[in-house]
PDB file of N, CA and C in Angstrom:
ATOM      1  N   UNK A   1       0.831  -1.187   0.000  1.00  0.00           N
ATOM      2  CA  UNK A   1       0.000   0.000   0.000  1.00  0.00           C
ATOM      3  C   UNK A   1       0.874   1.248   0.000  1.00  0.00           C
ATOM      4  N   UNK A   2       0.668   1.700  -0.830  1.00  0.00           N
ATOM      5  CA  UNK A   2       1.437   3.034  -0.749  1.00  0.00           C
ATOM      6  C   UNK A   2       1.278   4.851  -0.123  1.00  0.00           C
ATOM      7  N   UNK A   3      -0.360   4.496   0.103  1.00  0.00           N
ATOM      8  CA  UNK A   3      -0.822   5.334   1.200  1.00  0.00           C
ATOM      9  C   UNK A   3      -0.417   5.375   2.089  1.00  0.00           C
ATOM     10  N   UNK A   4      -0.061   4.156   2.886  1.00  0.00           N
ATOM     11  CA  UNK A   4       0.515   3.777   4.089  1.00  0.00           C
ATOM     12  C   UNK A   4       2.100   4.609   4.279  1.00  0.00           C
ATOM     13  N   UNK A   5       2.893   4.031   3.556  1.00  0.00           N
ATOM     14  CA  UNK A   5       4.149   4.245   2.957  1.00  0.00           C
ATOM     15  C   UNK A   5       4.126   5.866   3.284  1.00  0.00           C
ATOM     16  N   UNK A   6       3.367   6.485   2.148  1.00  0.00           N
ATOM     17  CA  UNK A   6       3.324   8.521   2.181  1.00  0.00           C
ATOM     18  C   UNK A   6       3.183   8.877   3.444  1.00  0.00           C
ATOM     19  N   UNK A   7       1.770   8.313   4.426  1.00  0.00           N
ATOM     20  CA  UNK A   7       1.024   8.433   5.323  1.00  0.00           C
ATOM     21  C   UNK A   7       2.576   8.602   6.561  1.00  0.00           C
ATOM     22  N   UNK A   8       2.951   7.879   6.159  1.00  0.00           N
ATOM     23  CA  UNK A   8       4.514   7.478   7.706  1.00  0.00           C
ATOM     24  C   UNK A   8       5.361   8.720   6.985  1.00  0.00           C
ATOM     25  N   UNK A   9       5.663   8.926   5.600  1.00  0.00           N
ATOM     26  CA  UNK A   9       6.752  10.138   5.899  1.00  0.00           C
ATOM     27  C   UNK A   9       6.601  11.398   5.053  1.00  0.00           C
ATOM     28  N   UNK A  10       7.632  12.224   5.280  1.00  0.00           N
ATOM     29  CA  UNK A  10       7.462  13.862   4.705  1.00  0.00           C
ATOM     30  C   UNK A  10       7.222  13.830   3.677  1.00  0.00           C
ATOM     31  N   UNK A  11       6.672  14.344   2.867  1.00  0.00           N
ATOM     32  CA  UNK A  11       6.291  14.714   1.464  1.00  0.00           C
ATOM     33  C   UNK A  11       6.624  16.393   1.059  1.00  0.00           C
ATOM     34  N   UNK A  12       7.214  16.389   0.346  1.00  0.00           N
ATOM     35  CA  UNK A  12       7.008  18.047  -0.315  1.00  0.00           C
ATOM     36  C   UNK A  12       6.901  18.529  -1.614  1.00  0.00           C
ATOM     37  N   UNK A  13       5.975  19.361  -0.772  1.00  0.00           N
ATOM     38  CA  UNK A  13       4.289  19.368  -1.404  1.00  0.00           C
ATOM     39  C   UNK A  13       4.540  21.278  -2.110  1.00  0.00           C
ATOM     40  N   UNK A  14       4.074  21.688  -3.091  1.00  0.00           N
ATOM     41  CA  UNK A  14       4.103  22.837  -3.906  1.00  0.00           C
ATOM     42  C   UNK A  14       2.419  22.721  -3.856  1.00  0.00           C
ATOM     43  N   UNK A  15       1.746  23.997  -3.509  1.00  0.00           N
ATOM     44  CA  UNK A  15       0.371  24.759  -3.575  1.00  0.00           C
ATOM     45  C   UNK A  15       0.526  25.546  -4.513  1.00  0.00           C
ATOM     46  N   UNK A  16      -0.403  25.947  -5.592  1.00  0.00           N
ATOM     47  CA  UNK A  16      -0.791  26.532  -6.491  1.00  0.00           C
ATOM     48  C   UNK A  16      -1.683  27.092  -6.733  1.00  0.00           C
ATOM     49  N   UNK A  17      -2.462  28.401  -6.620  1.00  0.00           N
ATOM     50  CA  UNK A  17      -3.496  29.128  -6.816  1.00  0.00           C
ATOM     51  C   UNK A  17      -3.733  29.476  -8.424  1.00  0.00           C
ATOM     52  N   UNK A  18      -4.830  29.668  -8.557  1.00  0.00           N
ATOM     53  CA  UNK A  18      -5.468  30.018  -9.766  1.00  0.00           C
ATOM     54  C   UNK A  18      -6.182  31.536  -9.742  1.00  0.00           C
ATOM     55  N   UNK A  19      -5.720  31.852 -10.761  1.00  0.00           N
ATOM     56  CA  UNK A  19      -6.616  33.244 -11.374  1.00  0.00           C
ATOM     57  C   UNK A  19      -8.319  33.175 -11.433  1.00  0.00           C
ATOM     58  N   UNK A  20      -8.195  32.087 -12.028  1.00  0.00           N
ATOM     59  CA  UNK A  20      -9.519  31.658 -12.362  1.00  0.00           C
ATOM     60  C   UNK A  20     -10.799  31.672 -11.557  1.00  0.00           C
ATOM     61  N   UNK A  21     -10.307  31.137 -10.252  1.00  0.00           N
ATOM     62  CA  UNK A  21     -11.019  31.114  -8.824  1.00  0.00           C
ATOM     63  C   UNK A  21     -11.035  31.744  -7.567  1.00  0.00           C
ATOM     64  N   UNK A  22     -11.374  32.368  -7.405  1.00  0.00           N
ATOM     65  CA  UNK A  22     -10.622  32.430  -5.567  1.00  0.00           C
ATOM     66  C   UNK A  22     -10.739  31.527  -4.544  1.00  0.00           C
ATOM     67  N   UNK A  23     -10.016  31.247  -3.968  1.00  0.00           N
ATOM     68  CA  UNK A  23      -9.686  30.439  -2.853  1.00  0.00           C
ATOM     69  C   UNK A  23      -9.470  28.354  -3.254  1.00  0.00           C
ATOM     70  N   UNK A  24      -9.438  28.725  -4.578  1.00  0.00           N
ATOM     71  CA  UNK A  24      -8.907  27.136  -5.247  1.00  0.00           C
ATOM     72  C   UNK A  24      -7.637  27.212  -5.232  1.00  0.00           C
ATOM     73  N   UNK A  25      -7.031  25.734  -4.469  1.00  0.00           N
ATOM     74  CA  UNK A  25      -5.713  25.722  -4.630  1.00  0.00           C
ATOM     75  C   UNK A  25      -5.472  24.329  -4.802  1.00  0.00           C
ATOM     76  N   UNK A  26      -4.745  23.917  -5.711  1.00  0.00           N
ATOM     77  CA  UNK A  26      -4.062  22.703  -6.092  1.00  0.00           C
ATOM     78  C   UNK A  26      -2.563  22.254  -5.726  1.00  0.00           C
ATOM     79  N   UNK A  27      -2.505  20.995  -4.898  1.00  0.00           N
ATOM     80  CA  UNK A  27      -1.717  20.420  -4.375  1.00  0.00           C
ATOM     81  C   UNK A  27      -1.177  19.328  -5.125  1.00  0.00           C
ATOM     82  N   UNK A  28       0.270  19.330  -5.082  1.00  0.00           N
ATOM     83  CA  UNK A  28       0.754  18.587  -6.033  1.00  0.00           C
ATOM     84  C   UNK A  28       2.379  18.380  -4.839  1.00  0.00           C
ATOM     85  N   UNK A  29       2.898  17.161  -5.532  1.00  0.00           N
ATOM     86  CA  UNK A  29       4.152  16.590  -4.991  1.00  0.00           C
ATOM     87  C   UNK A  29       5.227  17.279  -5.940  1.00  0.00           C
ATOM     88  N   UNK A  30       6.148  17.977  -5.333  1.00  0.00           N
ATOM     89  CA  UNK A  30       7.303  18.260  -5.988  1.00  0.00           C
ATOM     90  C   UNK A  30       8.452  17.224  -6.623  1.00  0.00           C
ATOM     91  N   UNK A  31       8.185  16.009  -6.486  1.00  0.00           N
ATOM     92  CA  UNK A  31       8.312  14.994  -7.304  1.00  0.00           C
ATOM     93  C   UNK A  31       7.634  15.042  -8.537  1.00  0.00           C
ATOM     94  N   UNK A  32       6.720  14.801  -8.608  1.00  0.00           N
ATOM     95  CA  UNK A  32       5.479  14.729  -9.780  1.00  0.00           C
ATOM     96  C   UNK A  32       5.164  15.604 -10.240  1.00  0.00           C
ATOM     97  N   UNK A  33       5.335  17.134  -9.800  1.00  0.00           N
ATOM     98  CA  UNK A  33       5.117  18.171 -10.067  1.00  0.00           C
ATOM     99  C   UNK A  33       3.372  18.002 -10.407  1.00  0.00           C
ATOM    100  N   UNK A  34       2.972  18.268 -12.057  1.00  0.00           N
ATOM    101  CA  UNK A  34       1.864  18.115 -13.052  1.00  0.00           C
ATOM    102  C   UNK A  34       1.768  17.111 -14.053  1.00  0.00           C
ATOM    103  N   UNK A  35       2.730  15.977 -13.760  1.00  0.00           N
ATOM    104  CA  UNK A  35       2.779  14.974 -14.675  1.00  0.00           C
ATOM    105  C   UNK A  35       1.817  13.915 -14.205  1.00  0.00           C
ATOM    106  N   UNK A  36       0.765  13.993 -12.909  1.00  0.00           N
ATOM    107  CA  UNK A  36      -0.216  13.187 -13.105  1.00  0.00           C
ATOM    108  C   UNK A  36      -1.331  13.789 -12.800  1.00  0.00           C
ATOM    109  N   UNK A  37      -1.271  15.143 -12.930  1.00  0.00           N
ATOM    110  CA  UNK A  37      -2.635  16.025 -12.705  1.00  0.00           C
ATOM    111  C   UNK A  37      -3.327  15.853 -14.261  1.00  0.00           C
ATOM    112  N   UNK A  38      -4.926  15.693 -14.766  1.00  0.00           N
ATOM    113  CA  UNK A  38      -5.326  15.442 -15.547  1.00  0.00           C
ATOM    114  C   UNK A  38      -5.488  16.634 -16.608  1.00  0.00           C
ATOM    115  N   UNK A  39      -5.192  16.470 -17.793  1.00  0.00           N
ATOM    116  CA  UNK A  39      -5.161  17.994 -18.831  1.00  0.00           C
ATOM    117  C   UNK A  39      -5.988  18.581 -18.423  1.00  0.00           C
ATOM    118  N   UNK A  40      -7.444  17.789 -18.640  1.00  0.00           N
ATOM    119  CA  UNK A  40      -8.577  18.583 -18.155  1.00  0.00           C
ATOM    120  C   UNK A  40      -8.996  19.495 -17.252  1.00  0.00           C
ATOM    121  N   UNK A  41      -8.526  19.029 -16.174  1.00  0.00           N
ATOM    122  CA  UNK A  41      -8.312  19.318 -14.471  1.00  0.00           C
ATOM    123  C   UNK A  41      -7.192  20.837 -15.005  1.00  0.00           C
ATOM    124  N   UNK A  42      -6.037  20.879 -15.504  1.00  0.00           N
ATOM    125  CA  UNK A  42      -5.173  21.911 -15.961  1.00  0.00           C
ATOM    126  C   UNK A  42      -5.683  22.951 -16.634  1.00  0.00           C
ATOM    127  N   UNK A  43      -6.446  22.663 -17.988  1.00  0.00           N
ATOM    128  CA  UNK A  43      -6.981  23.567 -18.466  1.00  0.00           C
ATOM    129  C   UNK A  43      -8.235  24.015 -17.735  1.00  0.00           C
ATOM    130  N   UNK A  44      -9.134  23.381 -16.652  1.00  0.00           N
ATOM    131  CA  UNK A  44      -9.729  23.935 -16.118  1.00  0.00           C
ATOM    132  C   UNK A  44      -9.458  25.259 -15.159  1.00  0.00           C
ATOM    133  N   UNK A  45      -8.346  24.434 -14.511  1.00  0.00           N
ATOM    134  CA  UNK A  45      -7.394  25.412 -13.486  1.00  0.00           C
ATOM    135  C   UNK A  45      -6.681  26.767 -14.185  1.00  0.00           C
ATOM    136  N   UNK A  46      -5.942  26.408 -15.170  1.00  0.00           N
ATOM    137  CA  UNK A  46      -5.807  27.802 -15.434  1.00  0.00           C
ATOM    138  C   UNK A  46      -3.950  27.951 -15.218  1.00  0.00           C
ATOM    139  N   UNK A  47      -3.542  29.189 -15.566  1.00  0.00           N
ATOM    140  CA  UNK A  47      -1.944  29.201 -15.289  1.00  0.00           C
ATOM    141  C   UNK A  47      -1.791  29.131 -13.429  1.00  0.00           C
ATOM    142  N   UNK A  48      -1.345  28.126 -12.865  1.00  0.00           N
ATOM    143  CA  UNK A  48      -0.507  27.814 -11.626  1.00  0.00           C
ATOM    144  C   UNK A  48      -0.012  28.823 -11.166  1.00  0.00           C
ATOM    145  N   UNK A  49      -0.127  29.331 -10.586  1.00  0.00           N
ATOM    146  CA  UNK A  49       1.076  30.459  -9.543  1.00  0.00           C
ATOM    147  C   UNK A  49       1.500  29.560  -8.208  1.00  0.00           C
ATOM    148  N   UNK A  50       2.151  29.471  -7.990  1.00  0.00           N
ATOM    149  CA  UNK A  50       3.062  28.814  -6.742  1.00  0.00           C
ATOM    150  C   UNK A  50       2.714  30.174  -5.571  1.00  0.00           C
ATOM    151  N   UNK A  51       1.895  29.127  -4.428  1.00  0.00           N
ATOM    152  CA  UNK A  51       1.426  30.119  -3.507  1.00  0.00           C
ATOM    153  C   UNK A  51       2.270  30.165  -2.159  1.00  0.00           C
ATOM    154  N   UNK A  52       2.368  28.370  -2.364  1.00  0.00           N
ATOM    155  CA  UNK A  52       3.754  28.141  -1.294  1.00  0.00           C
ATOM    156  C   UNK A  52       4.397  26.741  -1.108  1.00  0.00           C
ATOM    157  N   UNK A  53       5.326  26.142  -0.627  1.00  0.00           N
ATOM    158  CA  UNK A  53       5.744  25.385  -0.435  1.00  0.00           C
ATOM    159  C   UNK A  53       5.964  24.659   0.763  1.00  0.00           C
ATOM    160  N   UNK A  54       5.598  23.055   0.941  1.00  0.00           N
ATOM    161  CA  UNK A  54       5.967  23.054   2.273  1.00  0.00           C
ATOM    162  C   UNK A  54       5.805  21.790   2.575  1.00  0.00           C
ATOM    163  N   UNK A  55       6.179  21.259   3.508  1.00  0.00           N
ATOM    164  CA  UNK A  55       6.693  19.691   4.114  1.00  0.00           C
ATOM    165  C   UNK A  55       5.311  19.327   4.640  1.00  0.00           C
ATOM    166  N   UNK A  56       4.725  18.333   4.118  1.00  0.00           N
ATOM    167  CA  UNK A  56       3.309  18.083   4.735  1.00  0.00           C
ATOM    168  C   UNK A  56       3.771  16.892   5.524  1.00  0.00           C
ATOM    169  N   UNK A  57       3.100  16.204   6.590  1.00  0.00           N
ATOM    170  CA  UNK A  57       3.270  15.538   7.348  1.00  0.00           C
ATOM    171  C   UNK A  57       2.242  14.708   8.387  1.00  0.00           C
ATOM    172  N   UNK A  58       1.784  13.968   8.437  1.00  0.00           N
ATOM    173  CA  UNK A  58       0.358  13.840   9.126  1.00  0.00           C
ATOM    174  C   UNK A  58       0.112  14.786   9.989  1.00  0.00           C
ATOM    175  N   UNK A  59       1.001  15.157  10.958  1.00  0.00           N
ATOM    176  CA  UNK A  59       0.930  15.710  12.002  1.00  0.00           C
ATOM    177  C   UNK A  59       0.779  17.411  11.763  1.00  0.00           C
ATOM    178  N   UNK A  60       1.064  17.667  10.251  1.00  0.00           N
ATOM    179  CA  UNK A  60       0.897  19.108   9.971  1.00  0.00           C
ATOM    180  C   UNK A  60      -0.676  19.614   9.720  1.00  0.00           C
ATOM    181  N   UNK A  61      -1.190  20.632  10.576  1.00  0.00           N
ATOM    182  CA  UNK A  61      -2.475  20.995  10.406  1.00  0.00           C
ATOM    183  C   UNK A  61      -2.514  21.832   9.418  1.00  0.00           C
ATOM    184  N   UNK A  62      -3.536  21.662   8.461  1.00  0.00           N
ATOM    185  CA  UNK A  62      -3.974  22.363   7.107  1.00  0.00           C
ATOM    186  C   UNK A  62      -5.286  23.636   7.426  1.00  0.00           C
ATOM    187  N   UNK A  63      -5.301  24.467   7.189  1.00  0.00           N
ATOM    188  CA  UNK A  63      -6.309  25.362   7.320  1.00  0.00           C
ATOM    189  C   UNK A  63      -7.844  24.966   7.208  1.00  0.00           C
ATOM    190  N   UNK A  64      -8.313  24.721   5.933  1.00  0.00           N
ATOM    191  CA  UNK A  64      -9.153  24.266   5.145  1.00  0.00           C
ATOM    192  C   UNK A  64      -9.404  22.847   4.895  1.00  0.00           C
ATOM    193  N   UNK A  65      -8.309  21.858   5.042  1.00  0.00           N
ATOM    194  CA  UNK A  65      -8.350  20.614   4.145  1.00  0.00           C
ATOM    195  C   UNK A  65      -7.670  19.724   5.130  1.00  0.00           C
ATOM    196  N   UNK A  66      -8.023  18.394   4.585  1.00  0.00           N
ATOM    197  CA  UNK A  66      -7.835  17.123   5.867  1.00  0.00           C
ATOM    198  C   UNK A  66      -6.721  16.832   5.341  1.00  0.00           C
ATOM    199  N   UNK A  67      -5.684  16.818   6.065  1.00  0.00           N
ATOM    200  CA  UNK A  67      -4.275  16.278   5.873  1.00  0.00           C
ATOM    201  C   UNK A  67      -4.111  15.270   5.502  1.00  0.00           C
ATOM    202  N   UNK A  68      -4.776  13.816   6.150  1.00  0.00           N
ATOM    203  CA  UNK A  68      -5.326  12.743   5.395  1.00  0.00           C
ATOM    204  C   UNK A  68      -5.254  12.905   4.143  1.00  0.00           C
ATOM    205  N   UNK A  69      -6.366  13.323   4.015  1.00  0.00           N
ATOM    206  CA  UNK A  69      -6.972  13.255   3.133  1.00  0.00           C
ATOM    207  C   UNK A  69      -5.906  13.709   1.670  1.00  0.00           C
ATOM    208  N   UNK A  70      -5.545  14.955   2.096  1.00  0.00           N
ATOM    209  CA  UNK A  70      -4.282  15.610   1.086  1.00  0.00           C
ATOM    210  C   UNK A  70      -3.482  14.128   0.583  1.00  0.00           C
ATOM    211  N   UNK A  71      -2.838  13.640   1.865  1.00  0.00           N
ATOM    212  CA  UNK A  71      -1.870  13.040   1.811  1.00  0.00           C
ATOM    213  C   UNK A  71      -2.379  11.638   0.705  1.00  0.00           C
ATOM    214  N   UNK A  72      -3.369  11.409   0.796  1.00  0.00           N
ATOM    215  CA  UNK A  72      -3.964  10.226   0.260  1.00  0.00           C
ATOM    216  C   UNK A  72      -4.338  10.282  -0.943  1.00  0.00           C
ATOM    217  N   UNK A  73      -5.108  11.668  -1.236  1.00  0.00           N
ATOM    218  CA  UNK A  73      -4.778  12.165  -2.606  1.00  0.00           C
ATOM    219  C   UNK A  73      -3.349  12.253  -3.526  1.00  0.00           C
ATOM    220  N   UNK A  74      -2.504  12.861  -2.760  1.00  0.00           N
ATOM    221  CA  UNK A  74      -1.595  13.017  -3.227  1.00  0.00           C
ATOM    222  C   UNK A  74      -0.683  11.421  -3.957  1.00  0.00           C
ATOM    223  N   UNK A  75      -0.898  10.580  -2.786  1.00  0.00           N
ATOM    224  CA  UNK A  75      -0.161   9.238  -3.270  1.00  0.00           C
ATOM    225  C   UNK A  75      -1.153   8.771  -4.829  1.00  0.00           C
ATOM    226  N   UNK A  76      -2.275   8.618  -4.045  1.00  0.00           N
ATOM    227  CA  UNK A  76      -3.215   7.772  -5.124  1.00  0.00           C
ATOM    228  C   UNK A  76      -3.741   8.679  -6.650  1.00  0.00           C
ATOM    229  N   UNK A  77      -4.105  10.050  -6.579  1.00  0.00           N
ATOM    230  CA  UNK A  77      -3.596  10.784  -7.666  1.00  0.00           C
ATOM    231  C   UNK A  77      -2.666  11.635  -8.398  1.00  0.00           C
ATOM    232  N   UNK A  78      -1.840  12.030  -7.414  1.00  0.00           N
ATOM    233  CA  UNK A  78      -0.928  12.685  -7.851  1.00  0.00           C
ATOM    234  C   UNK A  78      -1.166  14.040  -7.222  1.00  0.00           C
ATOM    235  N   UNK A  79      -2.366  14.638  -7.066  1.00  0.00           N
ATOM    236  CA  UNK A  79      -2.733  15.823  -6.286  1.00  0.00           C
ATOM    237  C   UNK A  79      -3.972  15.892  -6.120  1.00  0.00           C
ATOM    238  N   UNK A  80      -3.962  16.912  -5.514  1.00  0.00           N
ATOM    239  CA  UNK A  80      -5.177  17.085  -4.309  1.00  0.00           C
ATOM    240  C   UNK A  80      -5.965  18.708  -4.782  1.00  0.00           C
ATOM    241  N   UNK A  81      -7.426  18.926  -5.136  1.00  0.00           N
ATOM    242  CA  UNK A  81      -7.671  20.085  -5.597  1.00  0.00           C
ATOM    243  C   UNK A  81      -8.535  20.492  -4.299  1.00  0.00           C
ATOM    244  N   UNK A  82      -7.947  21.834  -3.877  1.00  0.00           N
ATOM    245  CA  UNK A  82      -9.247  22.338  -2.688  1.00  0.00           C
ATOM    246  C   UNK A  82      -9.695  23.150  -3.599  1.00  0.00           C
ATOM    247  N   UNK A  83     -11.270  22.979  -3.313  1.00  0.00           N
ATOM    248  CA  UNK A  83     -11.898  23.790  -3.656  1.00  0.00           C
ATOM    249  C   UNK A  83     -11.996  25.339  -2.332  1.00  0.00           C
ATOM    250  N   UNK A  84     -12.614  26.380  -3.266  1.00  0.00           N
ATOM    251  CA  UNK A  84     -13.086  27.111  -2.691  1.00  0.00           C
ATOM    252  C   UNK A  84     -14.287  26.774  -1.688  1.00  0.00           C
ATOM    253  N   UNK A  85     -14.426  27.896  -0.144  1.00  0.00           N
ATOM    254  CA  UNK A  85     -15.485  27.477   0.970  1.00  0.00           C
ATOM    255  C   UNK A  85     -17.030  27.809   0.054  1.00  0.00           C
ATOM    256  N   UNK A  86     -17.597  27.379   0.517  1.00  0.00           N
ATOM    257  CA  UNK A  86     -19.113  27.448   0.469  1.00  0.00           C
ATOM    258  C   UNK A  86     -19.706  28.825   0.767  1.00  0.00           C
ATOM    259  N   UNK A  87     -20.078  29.602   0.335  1.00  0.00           N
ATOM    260  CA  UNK A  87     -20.526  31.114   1.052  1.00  0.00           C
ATOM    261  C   UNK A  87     -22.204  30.934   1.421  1.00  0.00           C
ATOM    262  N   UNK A  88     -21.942  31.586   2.863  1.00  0.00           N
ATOM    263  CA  UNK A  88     -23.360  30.893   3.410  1.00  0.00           C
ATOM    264  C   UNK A  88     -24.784  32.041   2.295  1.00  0.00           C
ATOM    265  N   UNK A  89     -25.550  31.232   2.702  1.00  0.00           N
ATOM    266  CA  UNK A  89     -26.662  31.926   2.054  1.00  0.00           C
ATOM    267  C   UNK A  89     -26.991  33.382   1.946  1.00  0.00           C
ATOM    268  N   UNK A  90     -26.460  34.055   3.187  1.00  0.00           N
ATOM    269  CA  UNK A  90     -27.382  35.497   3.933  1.00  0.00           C
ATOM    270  C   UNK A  90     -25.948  36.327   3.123  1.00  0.00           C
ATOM    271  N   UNK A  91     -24.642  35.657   2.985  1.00  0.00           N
ATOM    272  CA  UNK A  91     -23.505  36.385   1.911  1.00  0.00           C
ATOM    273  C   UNK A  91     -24.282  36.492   0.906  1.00  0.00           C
ATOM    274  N   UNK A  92     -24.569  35.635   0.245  1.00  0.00           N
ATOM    275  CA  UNK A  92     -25.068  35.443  -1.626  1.00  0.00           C
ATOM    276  C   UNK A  92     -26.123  37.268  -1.696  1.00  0.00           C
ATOM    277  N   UNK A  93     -27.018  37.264  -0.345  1.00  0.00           N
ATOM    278  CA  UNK A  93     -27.681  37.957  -0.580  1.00  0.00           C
ATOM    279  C   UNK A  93     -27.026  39.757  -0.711  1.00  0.00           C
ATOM    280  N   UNK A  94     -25.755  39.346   0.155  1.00  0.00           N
ATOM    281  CA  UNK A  94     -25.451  40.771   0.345  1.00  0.00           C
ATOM    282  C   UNK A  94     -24.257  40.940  -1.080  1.00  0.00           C
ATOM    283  N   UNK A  95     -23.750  40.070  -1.758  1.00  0.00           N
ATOM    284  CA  UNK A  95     -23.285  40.259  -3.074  1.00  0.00           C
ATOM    285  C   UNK A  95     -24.143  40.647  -4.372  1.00  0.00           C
ATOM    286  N   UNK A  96     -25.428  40.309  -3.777  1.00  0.00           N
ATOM    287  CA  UNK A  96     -26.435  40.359  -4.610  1.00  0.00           C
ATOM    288  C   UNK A  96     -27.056  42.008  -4.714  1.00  0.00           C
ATOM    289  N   UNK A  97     -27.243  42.508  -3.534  1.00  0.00           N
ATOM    290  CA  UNK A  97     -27.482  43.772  -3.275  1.00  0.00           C
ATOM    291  C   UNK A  97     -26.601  44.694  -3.382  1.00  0.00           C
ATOM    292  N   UNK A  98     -25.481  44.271  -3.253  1.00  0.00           N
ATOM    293  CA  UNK A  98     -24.188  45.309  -3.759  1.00  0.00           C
ATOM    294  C   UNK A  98     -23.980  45.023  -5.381  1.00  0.00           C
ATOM    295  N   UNK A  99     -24.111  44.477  -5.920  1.00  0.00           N
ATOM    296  CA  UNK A  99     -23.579  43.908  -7.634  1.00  0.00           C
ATOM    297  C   UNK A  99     -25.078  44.859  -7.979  1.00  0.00           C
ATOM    298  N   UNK A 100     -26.162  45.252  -7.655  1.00  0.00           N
ATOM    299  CA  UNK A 100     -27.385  46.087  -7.793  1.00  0.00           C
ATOM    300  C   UNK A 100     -27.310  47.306  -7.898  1.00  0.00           C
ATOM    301  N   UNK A 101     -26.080  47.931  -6.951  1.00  0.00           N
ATOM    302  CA  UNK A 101     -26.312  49.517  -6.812  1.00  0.00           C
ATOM    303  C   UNK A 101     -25.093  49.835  -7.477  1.00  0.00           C
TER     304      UNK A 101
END
């Protein structure tokens, strides 16, 4: 198992933000860089900007996203896409009323 394997040691890991989105960021192994991220998935994303770099580790807490989970992505696809948060409902309304006046 090779989850297992990642899961026990350091990985380093390159984050990438997109123009395209706010608050989407794509995780990828500085090994692998984009050689197993899917075209599709790429041209969706858009040109990469490198947001930061850094030693992931089980034990490293992620803001947004399950470390697990990263980490498990990362072995079994190659990377890991966070999406942007959810904006609660009573936001939508006040983007809505400002995009009005």
């Amino acid at each position: 198992m090779r989850w297992k394997k990642a899961i026990m040691s350091k990985i380093l890991c390159d984050v990438f933000k997109t123009t395209k989105k706010d608050e989407m960021y794509l995780y990828v192994t500085r090994k692998d860089a984009f050689t197993r991220v899917p075209e599709e998935l790429m041209t969706m994303f858009g040109k990469p900007e490198l947001a930061m770099t850094m030693i992931l580790t089980p034990e490293k807490s992620l803001g947004r996203a399950d470390t697990e989970k990263v980490l498990a992505a990362l072995d079994e696809k190659g990377y890991y896409l966070q999406m942007p948060p959810a904006k609660e409902p009573y936001m939508l309304d006040l983007f809505c009323k400002i995009d009005k006046e």
